[in-house]
C-alpha atoms as a PDB file:
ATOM      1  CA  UNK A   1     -15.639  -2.093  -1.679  1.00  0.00           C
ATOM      2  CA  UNK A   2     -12.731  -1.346   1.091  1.00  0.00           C
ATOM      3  CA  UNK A   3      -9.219  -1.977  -0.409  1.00  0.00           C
ATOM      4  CA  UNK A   4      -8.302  -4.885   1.922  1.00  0.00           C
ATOM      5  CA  UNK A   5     -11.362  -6.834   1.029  1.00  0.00           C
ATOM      6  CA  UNK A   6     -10.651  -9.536  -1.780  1.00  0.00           C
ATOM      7  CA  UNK A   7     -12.681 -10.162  -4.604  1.00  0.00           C
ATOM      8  CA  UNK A   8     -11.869 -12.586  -7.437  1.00  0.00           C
ATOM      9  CA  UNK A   9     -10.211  -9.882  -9.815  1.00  0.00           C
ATOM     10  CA  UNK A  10      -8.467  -8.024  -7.045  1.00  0.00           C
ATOM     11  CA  UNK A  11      -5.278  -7.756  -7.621  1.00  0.00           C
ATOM     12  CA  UNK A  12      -2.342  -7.444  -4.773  1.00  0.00           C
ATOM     13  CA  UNK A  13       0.266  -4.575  -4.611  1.00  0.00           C
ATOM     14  CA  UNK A  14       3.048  -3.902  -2.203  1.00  0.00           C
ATOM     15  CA  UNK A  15       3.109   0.133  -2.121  1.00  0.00           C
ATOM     16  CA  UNK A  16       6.278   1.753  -0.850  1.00  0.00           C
ATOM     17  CA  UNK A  17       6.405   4.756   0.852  1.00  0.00           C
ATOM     18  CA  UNK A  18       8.878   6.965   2.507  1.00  0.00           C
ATOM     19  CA  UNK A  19       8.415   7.438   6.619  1.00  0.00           C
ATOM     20  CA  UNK A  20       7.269   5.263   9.401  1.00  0.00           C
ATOM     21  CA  UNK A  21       3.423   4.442   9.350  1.00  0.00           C
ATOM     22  CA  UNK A  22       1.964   2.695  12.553  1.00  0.00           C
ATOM     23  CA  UNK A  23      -1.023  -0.215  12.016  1.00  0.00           C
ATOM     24  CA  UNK A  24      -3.437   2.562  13.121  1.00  0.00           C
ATOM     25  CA  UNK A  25      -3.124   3.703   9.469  1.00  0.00           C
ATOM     26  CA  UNK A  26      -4.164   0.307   8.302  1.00  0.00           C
ATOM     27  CA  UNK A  27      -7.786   1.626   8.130  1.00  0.00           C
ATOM     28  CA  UNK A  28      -7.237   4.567   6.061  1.00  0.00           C
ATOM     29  CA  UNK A  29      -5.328   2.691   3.167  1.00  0.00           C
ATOM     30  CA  UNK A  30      -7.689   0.973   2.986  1.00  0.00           C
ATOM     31  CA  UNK A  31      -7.085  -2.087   5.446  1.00  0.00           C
ATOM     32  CA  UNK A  32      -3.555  -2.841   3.848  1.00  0.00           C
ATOM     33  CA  UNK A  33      -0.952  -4.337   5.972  1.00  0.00           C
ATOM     34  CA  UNK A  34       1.149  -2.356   6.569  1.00  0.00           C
ATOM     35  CA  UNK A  35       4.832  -3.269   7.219  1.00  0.00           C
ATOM     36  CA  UNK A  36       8.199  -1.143   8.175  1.00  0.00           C
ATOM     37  CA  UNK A  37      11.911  -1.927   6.488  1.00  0.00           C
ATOM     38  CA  UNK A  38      14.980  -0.107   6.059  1.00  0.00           C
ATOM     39  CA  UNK A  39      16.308   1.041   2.605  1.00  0.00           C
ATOM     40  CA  UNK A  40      19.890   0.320   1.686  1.00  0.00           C
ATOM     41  CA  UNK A  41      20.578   3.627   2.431  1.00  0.00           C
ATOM     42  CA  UNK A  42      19.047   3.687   5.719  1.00  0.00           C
ATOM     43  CA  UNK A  43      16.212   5.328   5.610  1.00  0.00           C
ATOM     44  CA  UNK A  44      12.656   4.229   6.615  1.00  0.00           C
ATOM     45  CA  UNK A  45       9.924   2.746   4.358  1.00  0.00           C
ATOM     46  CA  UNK A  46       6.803   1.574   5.159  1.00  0.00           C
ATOM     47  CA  UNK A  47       5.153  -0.991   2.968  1.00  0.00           C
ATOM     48  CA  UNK A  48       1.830  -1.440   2.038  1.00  0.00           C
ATOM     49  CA  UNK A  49       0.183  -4.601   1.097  1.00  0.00           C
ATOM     50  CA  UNK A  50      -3.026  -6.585   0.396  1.00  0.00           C
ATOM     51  CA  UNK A  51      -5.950  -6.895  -2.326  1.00  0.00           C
ATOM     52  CA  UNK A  52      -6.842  -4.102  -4.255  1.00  0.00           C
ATOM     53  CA  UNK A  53     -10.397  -4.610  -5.730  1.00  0.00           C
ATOM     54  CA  UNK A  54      -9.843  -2.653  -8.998  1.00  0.00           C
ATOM     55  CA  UNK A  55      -7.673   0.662 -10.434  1.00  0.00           C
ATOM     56  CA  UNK A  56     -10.104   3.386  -8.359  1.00  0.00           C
ATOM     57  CA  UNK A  57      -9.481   1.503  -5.427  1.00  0.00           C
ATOM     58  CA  UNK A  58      -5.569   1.892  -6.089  1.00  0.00           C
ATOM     59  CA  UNK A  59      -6.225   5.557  -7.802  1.00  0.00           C
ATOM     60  CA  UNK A  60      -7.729   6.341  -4.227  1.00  0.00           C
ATOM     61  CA  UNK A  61      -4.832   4.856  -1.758  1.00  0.00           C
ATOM     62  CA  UNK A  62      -2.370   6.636  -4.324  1.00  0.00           C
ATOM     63  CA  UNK A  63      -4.575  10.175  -4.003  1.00  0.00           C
ATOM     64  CA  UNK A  64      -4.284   9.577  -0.205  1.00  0.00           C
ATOM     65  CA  UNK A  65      -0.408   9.060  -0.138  1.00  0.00           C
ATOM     66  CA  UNK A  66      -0.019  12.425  -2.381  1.00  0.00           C
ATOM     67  CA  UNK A  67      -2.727  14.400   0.056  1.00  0.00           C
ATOM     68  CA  UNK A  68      -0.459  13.357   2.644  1.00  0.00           C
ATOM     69  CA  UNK A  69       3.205  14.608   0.648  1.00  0.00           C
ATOM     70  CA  UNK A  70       4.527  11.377   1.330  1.00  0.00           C
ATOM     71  CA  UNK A  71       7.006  10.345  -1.448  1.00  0.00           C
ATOM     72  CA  UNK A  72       6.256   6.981  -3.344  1.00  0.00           C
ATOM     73  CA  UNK A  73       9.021   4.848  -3.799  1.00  0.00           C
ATOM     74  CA  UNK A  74       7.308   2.050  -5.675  1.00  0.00           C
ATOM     75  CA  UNK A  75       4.190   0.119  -6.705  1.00  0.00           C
ATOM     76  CA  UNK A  76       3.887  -3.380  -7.434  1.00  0.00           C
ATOM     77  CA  UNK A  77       1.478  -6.189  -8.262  1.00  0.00           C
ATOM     78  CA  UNK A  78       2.348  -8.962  -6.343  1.00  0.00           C
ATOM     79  CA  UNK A  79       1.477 -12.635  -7.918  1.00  0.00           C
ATOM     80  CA  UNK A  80      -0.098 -14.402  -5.617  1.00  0.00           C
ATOM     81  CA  UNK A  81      -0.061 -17.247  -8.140  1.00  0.00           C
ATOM     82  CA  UNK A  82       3.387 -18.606  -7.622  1.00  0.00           C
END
């Protein structure tokens, strides 16, 4: 099952990476939003968020950011609960 489809045990991350990614990207992390800020410092981030169905699906959008040489800032679960 694609990343940005939700299933009751998915679980939702916001990934942080370094660099400017446009929506034409969504598809290939798996249909995660995808969203662009500036660090403190200034530099560019984009942000990746949405469901993640289970750990392979977020072993496999990791694996992608690595293939690409992008540095990872930061993953997160987000709780959609509160």
């Amino acid at each position: 099952m694609p990343a940005g489809q939700c299933t009751p045990s998915a679980t939702f991350y916001a990934i942080e990476v370094s660099g400017r990614f446009g929506e034409e990207w969504s598809e290939w992390f798996g249909n995660m939003t995808l969203t662009i800020k500036s660090s403190a410092e200034g530099s560019t981030i984009t942000v990746l968020s949405g469901p993640v169905p289970d750990r392979a699906a977020l072993f496999g959008i990791l694996n992608r950011i690595r293939d690409l040489g992008v540095r990872l800032i930061s993953v997160n679960p987000i709780d959609t609960d509160a």
